[in-house]
PDB file of N, CA and C in Angstrom:
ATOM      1  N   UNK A   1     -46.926 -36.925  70.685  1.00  0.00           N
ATOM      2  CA  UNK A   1     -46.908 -38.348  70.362  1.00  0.00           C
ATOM      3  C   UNK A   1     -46.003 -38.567  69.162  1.00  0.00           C
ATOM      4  N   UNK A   2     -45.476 -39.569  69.221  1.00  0.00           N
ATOM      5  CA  UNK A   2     -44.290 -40.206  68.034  1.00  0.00           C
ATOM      6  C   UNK A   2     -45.088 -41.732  67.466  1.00  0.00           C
ATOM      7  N   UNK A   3     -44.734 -41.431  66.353  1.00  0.00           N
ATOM      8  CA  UNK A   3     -44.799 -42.942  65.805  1.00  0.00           C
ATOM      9  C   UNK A   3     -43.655 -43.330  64.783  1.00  0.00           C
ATOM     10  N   UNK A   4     -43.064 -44.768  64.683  1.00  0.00           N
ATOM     11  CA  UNK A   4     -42.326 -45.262  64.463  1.00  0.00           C
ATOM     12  C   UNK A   4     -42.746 -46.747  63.604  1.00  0.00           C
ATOM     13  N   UNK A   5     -42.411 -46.754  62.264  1.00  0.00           N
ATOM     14  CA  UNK A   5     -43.110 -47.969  61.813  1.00  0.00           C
ATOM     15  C   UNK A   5     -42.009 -48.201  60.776  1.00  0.00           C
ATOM     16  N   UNK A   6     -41.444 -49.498  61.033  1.00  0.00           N
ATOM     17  CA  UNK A   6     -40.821 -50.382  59.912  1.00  0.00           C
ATOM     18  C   UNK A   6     -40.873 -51.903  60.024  1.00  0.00           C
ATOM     19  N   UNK A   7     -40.285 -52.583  59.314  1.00  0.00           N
ATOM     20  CA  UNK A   7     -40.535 -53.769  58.689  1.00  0.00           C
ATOM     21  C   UNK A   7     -39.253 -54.437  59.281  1.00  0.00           C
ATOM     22  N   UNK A   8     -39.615 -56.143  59.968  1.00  0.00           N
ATOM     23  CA  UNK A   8     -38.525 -56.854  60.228  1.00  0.00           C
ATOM     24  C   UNK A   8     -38.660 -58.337  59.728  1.00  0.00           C
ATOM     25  N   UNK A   9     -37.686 -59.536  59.411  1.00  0.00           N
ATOM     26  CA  UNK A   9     -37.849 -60.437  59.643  1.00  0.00           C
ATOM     27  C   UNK A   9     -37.642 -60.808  61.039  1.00  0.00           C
ATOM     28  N   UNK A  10     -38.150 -61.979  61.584  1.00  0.00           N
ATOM     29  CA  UNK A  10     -38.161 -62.015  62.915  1.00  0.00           C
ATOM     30  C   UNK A  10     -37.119 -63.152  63.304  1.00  0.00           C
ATOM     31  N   UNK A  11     -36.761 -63.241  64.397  1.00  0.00           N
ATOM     32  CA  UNK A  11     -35.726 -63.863  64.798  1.00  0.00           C
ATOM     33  C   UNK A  11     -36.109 -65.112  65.145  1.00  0.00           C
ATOM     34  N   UNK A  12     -35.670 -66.082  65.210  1.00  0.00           N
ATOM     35  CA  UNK A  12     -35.533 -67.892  65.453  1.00  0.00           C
ATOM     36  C   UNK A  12     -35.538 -67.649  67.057  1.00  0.00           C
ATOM     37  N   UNK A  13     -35.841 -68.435  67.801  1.00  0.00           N
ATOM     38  CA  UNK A  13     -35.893 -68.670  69.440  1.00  0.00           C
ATOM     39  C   UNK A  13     -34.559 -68.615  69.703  1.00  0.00           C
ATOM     40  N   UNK A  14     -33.976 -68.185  71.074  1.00  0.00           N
ATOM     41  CA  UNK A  14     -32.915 -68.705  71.574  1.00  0.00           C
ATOM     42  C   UNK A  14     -32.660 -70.092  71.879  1.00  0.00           C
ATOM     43  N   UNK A  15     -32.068 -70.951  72.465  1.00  0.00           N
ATOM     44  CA  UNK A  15     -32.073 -72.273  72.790  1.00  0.00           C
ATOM     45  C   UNK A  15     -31.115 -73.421  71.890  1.00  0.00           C
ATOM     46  N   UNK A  16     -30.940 -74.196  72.666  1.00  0.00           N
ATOM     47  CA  UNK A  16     -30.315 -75.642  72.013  1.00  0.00           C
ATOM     48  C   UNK A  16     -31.098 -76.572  70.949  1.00  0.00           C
ATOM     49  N   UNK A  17     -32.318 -76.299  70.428  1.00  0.00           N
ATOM     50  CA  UNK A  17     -32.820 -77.113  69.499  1.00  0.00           C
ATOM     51  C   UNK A  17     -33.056 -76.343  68.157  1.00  0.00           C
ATOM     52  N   UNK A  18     -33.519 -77.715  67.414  1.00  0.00           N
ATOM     53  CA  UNK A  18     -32.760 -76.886  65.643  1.00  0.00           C
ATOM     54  C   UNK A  18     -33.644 -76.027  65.730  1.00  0.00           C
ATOM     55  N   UNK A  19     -33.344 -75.124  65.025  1.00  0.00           N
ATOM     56  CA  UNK A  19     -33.735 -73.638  64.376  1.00  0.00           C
ATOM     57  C   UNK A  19     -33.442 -72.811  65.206  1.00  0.00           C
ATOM     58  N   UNK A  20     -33.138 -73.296  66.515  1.00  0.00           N
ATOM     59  CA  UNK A  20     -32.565 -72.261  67.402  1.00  0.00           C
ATOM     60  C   UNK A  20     -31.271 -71.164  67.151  1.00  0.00           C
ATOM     61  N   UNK A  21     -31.502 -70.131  67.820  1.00  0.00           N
ATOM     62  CA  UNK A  21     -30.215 -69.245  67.658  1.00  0.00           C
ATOM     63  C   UNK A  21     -28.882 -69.476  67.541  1.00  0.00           C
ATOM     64  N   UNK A  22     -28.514 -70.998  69.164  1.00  0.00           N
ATOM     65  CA  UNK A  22     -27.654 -71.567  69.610  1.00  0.00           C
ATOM     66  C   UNK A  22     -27.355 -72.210  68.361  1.00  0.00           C
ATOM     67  N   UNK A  23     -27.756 -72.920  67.643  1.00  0.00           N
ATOM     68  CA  UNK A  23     -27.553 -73.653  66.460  1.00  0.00           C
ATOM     69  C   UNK A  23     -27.060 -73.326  65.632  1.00  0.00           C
ATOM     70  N   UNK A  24     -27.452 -72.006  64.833  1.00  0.00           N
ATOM     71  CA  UNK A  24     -27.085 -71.668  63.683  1.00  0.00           C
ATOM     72  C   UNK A  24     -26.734 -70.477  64.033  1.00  0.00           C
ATOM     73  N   UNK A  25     -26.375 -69.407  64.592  1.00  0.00           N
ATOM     74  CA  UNK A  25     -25.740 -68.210  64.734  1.00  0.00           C
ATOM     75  C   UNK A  25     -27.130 -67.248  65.271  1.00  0.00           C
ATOM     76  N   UNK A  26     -26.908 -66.368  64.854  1.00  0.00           N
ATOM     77  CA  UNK A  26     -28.170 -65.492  65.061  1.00  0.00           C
ATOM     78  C   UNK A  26     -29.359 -65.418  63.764  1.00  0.00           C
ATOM     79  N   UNK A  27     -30.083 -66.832  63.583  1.00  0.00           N
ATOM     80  CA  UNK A  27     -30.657 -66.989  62.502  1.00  0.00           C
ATOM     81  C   UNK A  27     -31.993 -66.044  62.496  1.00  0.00           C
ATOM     82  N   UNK A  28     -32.715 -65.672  61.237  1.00  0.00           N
ATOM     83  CA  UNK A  28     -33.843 -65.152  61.221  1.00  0.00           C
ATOM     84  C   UNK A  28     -34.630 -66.302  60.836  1.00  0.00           C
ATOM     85  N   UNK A  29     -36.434 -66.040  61.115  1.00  0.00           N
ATOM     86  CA  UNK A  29     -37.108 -67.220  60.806  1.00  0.00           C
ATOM     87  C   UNK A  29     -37.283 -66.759  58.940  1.00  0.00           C
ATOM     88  N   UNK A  30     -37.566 -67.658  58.228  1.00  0.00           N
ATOM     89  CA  UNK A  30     -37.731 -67.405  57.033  1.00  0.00           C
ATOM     90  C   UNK A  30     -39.240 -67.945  56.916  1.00  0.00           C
ATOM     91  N   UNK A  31     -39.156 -66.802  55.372  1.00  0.00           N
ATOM     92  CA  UNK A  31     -40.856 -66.707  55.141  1.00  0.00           C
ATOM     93  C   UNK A  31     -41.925 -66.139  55.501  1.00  0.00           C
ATOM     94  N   UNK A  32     -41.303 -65.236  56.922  1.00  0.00           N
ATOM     95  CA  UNK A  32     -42.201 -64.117  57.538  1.00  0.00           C
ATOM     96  C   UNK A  32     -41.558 -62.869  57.636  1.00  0.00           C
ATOM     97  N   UNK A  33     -42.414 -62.145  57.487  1.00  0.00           N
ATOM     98  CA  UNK A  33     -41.877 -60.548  57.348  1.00  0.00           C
ATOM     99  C   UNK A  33     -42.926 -60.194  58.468  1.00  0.00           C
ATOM    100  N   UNK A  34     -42.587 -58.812  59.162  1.00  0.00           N
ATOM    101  CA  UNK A  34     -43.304 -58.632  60.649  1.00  0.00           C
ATOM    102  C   UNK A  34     -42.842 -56.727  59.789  1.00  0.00           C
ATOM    103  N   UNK A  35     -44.346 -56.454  59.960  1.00  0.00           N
ATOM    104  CA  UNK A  35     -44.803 -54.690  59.704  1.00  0.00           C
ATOM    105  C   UNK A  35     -44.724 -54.452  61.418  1.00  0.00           C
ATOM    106  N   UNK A  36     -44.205 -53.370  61.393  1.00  0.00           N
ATOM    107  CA  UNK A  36     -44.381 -52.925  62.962  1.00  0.00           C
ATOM    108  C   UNK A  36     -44.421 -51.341  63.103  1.00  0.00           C
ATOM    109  N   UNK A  37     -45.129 -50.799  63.600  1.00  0.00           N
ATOM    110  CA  UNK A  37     -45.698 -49.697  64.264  1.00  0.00           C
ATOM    111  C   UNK A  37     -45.544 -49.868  65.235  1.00  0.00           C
ATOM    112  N   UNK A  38     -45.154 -48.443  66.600  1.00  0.00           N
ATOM    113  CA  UNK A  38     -45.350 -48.267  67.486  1.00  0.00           C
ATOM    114  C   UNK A  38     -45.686 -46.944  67.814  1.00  0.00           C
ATOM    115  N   UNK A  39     -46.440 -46.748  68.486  1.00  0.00           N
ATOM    116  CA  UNK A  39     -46.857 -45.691  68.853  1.00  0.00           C
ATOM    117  C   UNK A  39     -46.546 -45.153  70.675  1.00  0.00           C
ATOM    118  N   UNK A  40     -45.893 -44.071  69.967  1.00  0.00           N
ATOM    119  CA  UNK A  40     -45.124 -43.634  71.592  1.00  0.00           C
ATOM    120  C   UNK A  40     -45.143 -42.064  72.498  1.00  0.00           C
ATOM    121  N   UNK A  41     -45.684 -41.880  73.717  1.00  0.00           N
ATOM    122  CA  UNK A  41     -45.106 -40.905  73.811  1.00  0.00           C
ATOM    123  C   UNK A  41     -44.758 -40.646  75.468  1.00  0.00           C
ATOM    124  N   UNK A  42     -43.822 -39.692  75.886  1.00  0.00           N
ATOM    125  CA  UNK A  42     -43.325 -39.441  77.085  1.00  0.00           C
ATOM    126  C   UNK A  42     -44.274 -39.193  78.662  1.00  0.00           C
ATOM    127  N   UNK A  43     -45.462 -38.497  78.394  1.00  0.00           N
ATOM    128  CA  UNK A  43     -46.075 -38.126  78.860  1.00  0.00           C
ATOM    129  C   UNK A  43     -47.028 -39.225  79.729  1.00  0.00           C
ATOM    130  N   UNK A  44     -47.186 -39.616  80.912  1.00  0.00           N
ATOM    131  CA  UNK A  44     -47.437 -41.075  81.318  1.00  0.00           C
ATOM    132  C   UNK A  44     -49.088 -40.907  80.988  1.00  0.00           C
ATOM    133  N   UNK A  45     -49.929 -39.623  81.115  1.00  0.00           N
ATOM    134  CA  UNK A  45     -51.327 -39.789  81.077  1.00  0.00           C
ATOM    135  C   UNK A  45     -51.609 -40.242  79.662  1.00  0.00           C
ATOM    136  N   UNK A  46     -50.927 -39.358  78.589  1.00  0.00           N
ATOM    137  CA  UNK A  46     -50.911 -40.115  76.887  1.00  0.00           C
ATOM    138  C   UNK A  46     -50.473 -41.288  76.944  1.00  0.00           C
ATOM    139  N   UNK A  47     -49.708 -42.116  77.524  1.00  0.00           N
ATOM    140  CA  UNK A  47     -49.565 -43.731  77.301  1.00  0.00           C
ATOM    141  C   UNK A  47     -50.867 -44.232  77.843  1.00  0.00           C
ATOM    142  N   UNK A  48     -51.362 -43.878  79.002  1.00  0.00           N
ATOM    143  CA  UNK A  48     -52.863 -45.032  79.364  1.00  0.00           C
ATOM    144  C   UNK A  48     -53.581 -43.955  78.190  1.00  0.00           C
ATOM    145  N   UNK A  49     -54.063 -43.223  77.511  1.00  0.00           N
ATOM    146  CA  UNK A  49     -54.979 -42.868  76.775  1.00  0.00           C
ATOM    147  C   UNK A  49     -54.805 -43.631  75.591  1.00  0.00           C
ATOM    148  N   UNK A  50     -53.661 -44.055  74.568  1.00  0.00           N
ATOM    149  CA  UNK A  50     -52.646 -44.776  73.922  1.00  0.00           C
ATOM    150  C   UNK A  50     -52.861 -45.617  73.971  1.00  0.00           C
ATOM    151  N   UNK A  51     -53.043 -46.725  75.042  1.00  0.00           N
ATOM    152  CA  UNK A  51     -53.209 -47.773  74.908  1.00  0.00           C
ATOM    153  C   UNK A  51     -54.624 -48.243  75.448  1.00  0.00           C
ATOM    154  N   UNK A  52     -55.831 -47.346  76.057  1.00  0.00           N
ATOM    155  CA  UNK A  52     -56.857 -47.346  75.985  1.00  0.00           C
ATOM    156  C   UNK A  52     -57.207 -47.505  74.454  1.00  0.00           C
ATOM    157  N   UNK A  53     -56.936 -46.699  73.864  1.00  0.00           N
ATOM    158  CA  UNK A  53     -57.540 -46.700  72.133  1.00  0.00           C
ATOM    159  C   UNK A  53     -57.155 -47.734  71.337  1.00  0.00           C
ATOM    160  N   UNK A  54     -55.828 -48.365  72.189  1.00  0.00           N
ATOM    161  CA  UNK A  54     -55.561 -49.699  71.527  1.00  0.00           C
ATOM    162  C   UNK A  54     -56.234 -50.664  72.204  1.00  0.00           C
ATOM    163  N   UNK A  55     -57.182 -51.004  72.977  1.00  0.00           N
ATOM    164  CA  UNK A  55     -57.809 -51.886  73.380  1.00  0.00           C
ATOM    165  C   UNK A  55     -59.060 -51.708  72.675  1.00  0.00           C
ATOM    166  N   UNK A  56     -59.535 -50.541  72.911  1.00  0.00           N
ATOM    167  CA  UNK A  56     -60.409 -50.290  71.472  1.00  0.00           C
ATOM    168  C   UNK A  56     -60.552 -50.585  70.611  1.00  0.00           C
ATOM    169  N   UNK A  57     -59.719 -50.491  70.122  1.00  0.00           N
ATOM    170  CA  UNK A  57     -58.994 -51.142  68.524  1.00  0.00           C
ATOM    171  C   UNK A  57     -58.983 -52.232  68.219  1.00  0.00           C
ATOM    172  N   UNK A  58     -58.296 -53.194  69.379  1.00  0.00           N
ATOM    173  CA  UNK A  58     -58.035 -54.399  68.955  1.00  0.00           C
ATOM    174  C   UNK A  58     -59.185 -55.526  69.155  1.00  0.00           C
ATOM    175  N   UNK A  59     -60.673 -54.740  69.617  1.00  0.00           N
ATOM    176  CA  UNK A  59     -61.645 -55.077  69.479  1.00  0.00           C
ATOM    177  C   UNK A  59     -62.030 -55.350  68.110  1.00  0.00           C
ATOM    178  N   UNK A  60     -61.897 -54.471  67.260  1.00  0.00           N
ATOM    179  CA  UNK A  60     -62.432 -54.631  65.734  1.00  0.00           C
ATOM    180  C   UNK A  60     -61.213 -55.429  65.098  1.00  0.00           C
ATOM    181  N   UNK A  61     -60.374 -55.771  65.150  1.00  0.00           N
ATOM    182  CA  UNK A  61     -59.680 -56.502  64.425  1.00  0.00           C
ATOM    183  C   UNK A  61     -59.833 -58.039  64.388  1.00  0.00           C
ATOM    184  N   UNK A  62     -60.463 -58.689  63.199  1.00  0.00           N
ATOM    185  CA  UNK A  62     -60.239 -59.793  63.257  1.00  0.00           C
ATOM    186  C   UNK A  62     -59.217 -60.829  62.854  1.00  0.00           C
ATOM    187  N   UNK A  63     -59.051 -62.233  63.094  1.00  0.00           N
ATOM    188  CA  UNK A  63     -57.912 -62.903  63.207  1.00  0.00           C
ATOM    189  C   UNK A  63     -57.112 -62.968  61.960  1.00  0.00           C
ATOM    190  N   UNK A  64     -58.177 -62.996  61.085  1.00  0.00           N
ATOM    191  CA  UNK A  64     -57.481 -63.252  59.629  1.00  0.00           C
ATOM    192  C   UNK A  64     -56.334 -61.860  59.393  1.00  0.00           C
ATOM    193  N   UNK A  65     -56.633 -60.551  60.086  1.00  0.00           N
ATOM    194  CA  UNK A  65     -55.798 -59.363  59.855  1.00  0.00           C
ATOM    195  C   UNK A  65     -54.732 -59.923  60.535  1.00  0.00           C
ATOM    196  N   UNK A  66     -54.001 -60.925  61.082  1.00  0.00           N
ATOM    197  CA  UNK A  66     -52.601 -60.964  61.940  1.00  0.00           C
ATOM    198  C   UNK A  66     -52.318 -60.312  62.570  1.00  0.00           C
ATOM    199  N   UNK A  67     -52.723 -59.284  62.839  1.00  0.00           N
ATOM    200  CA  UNK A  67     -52.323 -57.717  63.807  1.00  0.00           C
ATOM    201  C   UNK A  67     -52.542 -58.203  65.343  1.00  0.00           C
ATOM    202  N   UNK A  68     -50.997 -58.169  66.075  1.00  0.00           N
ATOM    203  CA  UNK A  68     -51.366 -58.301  67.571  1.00  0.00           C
ATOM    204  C   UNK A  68     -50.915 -56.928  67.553  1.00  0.00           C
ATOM    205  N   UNK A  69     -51.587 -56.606  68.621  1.00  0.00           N
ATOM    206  CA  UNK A  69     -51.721 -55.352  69.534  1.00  0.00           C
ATOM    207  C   UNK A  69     -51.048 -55.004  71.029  1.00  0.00           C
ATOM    208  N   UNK A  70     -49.954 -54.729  71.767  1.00  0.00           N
ATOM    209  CA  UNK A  70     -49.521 -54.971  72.706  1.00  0.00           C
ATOM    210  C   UNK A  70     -49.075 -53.629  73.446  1.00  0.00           C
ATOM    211  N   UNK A  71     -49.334 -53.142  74.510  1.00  0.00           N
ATOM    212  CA  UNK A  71     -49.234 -52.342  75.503  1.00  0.00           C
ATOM    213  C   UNK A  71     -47.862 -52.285  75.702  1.00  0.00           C
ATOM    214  N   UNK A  72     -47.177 -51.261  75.932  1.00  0.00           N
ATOM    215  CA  UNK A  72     -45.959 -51.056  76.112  1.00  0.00           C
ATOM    216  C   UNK A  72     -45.486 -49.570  77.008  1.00  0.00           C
ATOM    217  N   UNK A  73     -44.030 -49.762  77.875  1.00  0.00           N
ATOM    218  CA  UNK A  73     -43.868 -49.271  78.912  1.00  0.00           C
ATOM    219  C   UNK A  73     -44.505 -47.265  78.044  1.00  0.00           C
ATOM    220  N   UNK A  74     -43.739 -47.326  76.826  1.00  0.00           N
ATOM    221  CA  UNK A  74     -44.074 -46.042  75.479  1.00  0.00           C
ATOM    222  C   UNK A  74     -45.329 -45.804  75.141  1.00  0.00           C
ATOM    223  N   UNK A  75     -46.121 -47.132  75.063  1.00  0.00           N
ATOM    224  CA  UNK A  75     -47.126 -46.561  74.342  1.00  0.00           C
ATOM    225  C   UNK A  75     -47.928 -47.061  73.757  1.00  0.00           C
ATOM    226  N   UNK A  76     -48.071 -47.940  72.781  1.00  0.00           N
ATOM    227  CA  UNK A  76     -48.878 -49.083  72.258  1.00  0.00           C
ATOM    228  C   UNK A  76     -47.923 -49.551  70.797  1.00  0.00           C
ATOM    229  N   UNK A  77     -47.461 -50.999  70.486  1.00  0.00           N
ATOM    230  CA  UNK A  77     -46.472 -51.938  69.132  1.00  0.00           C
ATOM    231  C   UNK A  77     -48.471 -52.843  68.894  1.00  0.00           C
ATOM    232  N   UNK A  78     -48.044 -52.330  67.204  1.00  0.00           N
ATOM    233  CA  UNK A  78     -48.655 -52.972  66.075  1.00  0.00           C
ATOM    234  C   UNK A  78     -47.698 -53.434  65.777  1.00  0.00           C
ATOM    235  N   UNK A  79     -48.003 -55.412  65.624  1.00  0.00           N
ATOM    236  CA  UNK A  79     -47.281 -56.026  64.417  1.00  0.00           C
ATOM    237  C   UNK A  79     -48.087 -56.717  63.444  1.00  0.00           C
ATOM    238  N   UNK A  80     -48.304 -56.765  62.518  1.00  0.00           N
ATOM    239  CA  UNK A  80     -48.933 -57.593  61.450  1.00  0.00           C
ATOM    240  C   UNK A  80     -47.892 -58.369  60.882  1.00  0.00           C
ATOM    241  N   UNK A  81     -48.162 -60.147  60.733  1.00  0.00           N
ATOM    242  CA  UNK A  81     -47.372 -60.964  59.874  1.00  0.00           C
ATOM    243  C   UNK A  81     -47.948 -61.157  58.892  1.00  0.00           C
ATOM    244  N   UNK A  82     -46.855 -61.104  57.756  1.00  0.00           N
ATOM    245  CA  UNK A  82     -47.173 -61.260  56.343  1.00  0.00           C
ATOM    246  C   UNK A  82     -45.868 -62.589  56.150  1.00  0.00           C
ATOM    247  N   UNK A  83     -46.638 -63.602  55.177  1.00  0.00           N
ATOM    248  CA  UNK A  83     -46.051 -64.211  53.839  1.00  0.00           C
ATOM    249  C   UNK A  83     -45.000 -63.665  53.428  1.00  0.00           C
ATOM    250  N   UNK A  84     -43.820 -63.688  53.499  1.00  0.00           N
ATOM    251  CA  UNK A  84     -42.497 -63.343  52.782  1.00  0.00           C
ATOM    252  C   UNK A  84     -42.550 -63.501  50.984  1.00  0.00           C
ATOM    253  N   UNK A  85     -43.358 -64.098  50.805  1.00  0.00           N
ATOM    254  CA  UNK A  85     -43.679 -64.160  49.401  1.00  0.00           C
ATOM    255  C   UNK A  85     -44.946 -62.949  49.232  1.00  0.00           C
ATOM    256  N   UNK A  86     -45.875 -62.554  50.111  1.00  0.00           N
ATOM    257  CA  UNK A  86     -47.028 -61.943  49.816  1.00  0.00           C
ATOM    258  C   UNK A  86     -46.676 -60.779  49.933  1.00  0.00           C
ATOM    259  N   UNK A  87     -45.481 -60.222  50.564  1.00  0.00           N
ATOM    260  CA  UNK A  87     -45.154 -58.884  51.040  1.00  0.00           C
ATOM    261  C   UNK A  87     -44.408 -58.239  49.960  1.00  0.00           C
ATOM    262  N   UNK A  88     -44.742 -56.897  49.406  1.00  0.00           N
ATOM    263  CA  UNK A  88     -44.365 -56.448  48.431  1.00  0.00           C
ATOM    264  C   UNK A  88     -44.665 -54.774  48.928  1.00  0.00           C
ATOM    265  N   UNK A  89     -44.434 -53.704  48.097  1.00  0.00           N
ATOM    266  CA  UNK A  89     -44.548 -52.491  48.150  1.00  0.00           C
ATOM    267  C   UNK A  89     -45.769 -51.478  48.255  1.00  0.00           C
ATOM    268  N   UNK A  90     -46.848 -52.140  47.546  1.00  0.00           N
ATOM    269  CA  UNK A  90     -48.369 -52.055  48.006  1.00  0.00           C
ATOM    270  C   UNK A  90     -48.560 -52.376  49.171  1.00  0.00           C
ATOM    271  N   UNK A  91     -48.480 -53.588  49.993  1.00  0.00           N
ATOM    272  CA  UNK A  91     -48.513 -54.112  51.468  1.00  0.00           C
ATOM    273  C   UNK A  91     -47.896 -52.965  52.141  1.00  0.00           C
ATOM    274  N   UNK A  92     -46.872 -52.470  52.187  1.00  0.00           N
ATOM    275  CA  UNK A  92     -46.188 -51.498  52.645  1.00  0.00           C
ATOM    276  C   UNK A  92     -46.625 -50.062  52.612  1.00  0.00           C
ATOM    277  N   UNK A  93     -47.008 -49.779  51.380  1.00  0.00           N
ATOM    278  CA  UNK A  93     -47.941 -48.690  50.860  1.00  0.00           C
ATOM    279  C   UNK A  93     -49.115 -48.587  52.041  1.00  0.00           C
ATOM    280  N   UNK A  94     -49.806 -49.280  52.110  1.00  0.00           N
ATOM    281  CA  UNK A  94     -50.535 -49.940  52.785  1.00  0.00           C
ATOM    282  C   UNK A  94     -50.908 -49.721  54.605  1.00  0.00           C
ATOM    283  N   UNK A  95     -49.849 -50.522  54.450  1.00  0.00           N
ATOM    284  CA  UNK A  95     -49.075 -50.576  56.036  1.00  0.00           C
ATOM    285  C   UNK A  95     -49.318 -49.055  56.826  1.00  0.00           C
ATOM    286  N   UNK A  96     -48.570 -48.341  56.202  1.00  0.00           N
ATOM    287  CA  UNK A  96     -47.659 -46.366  56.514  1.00  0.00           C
ATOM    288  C   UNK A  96     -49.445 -46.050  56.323  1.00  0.00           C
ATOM    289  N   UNK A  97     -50.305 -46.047  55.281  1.00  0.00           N
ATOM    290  CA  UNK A  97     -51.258 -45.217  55.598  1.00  0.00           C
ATOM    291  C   UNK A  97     -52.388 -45.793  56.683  1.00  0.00           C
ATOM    292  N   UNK A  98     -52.696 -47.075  56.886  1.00  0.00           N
ATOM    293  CA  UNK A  98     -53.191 -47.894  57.809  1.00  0.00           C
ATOM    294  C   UNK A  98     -52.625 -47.066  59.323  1.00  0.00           C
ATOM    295  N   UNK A  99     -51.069 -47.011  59.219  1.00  0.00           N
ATOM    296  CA  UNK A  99     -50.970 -46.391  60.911  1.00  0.00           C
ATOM    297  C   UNK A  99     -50.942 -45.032  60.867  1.00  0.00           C
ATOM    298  N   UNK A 100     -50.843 -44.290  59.758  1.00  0.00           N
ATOM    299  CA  UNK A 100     -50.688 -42.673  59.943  1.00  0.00           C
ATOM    300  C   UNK A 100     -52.173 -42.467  60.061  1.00  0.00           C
ATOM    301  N   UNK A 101     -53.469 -42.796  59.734  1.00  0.00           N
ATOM    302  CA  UNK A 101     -54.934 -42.922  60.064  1.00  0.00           C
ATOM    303  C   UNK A 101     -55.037 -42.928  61.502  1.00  0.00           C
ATOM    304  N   UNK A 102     -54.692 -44.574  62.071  1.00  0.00           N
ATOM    305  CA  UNK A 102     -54.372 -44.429  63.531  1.00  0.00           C
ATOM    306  C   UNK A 102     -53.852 -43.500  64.343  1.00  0.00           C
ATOM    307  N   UNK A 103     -52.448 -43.443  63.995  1.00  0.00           N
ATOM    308  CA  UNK A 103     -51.945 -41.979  64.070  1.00  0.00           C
ATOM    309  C   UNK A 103     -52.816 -40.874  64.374  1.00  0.00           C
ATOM    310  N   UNK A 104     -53.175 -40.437  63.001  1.00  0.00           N
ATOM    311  CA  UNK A 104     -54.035 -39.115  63.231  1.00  0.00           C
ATOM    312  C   UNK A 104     -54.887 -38.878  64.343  1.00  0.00           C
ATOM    313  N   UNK A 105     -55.725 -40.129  64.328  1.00  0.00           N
ATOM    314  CA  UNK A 105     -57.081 -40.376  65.074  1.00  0.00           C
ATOM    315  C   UNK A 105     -56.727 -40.361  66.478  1.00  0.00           C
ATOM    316  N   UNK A 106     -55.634 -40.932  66.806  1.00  0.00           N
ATOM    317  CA  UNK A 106     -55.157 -41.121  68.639  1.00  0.00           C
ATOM    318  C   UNK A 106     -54.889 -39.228  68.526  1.00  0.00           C
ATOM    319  N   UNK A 107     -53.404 -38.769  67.930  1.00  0.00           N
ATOM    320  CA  UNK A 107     -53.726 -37.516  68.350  1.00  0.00           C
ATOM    321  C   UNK A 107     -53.918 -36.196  68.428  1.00  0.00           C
ATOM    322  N   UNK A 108     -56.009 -36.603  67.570  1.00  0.00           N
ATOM    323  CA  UNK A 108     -56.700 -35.839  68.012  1.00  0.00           C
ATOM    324  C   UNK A 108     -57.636 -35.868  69.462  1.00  0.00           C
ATOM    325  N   UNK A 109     -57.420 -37.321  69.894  1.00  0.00           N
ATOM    326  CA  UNK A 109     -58.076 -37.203  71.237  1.00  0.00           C
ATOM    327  C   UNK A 109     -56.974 -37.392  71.996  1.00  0.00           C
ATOM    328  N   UNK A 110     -55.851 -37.316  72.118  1.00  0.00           N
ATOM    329  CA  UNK A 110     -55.287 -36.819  72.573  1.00  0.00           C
ATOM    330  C   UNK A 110     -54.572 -35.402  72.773  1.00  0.00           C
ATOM    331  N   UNK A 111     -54.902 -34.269  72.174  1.00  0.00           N
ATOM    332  CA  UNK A 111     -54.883 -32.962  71.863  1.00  0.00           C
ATOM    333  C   UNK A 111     -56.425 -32.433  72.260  1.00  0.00           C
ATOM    334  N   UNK A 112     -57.370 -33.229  72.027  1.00  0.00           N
ATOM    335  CA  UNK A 112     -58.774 -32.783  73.158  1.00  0.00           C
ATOM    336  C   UNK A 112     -58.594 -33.097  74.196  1.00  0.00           C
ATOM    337  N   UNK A 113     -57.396 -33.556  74.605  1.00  0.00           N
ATOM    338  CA  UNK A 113     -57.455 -34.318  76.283  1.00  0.00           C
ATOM    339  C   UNK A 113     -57.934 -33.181  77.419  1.00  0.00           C
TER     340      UNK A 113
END
């Protein structure tokens, strides 16, 4: 299993209306910063185990955490939105040990598989 976690601002919609892409070039939205984790690996039985544990998961998370949770062809994408003003190096700090926990925890049941 691989994991992969960095930080983006996120992009403005495509389309003809303001704030759109069409509008202003390839704008980013401002004021949000997007933490992202993904968790990935080759093996097709570790992706449904992967994203079993992320359904798991995204049981205990409540709304106020921002964290969507989404199934993917790899494996299972964490994004959490943060405040562009609230996001700082602790948040981040933060962030890396929040998914290397996850991390760990997927695979050891995935190494008991």
């Amino acid at each position: 299993m691989d994991m992969q976690i960095r930080a983006e601002t996120p992009r403005a919609k495509k389309g003809w209306g303001m704030g759109s892409t069409m509008m202003s070039g390839d704008s980013k939205i401002r004021g949000l910063k997007l933490l992202i984790t993904e968790y990935r690996d080759m093996d097709e039985k570790s992706v449904k185990i992967i994203q079993l544990l992320g359904k798991a998961f995204n049981k205990n998370i409540k709304s106020e955490d921002e964290i969507e949770i989404t199934d993917e062809d790899y494996g299972l994408r964490m994004v959490k939105t943060i405040k562009q003003e609230n996001y700082n190096n602790d948040i981040w700090d933060q962030w890396v040990l929040f998914s290397r926990k996850i991390y760990d925890n997927m695979n050891k049941v995935l190494i008991g598989k």
